[in-house]
Protein backbone atom coordinates (compact mmCIF):
# COMPACT_ATOMS: atom_id res chain seq x y z
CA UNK A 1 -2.51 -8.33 -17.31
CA UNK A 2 -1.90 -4.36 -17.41
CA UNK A 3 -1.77 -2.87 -14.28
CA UNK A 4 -4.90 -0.52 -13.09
CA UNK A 5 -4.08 2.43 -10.84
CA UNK A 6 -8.07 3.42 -10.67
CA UNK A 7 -8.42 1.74 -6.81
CA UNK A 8 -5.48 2.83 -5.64
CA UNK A 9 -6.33 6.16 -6.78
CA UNK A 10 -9.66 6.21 -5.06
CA UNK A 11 -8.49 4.61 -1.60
CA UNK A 12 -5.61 7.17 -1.26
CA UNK A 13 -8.12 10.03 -1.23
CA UNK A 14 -9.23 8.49 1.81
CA UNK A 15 -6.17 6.76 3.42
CA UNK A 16 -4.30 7.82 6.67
CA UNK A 17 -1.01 6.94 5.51
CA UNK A 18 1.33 4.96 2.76
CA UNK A 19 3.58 1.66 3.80
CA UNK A 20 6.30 0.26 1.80
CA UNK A 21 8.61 -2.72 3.03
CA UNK A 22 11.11 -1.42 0.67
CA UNK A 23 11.13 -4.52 -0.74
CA UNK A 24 7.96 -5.58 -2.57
CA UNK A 25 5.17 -4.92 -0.25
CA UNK A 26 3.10 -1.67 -0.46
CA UNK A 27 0.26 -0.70 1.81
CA UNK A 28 -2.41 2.11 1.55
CA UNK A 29 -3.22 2.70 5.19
CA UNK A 30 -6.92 3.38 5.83
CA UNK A 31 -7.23 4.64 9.19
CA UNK A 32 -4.87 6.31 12.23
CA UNK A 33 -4.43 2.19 13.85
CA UNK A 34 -2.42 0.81 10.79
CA UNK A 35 -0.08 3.96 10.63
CA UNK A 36 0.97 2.94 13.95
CA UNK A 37 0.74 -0.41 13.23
CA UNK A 38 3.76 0.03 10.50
CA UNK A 39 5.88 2.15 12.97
CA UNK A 40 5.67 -1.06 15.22
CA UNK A 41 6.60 -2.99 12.43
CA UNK A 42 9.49 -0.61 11.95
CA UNK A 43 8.68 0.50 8.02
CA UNK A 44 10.68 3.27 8.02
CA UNK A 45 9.07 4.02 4.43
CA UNK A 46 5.91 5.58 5.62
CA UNK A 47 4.35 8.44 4.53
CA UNK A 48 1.49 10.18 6.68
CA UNK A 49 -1.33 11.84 4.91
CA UNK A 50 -0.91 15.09 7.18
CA UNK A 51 2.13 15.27 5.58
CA UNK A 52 1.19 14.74 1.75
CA UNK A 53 -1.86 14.89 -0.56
CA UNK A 54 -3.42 12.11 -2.35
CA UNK A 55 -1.91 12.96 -5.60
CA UNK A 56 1.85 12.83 -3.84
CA UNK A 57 0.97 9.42 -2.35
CA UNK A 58 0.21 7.92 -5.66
CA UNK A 59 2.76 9.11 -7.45
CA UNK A 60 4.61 7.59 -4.61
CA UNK A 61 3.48 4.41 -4.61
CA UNK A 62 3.73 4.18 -8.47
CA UNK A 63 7.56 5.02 -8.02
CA UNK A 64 7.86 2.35 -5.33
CA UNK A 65 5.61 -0.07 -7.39
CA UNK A 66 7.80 0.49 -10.65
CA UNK A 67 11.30 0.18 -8.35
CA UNK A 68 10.24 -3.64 -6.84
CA UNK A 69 10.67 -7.01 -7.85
CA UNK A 70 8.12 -9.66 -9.24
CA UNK A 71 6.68 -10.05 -6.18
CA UNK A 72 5.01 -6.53 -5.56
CA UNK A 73 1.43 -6.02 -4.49
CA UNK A 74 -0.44 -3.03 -3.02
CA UNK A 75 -3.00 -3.65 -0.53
CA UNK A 76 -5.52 -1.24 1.31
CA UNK A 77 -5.04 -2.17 5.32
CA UNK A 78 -7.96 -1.10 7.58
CA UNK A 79 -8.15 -2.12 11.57
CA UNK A 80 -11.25 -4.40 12.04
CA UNK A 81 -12.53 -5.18 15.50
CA UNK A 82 -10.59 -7.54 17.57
CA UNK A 83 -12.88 -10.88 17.10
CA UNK A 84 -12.76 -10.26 13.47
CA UNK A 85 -10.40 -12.16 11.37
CA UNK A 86 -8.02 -9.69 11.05
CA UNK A 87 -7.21 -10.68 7.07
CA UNK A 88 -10.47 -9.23 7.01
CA UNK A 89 -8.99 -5.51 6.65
CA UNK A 90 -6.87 -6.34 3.66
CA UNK A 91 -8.27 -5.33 0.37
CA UNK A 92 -5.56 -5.78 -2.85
CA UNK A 93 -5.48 -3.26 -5.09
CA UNK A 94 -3.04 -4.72 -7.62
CA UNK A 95 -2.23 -8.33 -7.05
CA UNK A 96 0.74 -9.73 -6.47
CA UNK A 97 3.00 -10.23 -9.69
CA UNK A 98 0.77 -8.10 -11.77
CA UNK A 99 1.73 -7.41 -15.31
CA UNK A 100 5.27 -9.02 -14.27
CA UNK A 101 7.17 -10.11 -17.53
CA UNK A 102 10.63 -10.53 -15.71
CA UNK A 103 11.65 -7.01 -15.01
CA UNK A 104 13.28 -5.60 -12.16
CA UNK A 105 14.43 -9.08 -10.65
């Protein structure tokens, strides 16, 4: 399955931030809550939108897609309200494994 960038495109117009575990996990962070969330979580690859432009933080998160293992997803991450399930404010924008054909392992 070939990979499609058009989501992740459109949700880092709007994000707050960019996440990456440095491993395989890759978050587009939708509002000012889940930048701080990943600070808490100590991702020390973070990249704040008052710092960047959307265009930078997809070219970003292609690099760190193209540099992870099999396992890689991104995911838009949004705060939902506290008696929400809060796997409600994950959205995937490229599934796990995607267009993996043993590369990068």
């Amino acid at each position: 399955m070939a990979v499609s960038w058009d989501k992740v495109e459109e949700m880092v117009g709007i994000a707050k931030g960019i996440g990456f575990d440095d491993c395989h996990k890759i978050y587009v962070l939708l509002d000012d809550a889940q930048v701080e969330q990943m600070k808490e979580y100590g991702y020390t690859t973070l990249i704040e939108a008052k710092d960047s432009d959307p265009n930078e933080m997809l070219s970003t998160i292609m690099e760190w897609y193209e540099n992870s293992c099999s396992l890689r997803f991104v995911q838009a991450v949004a705060t939902v309200h506290p008696d929400k399930n809060p796997n409600d404010g994950f959205f995937s924008l490229i599934e796990q494994g995607a267009e993996w054909e043993g590369d990068n392992e």
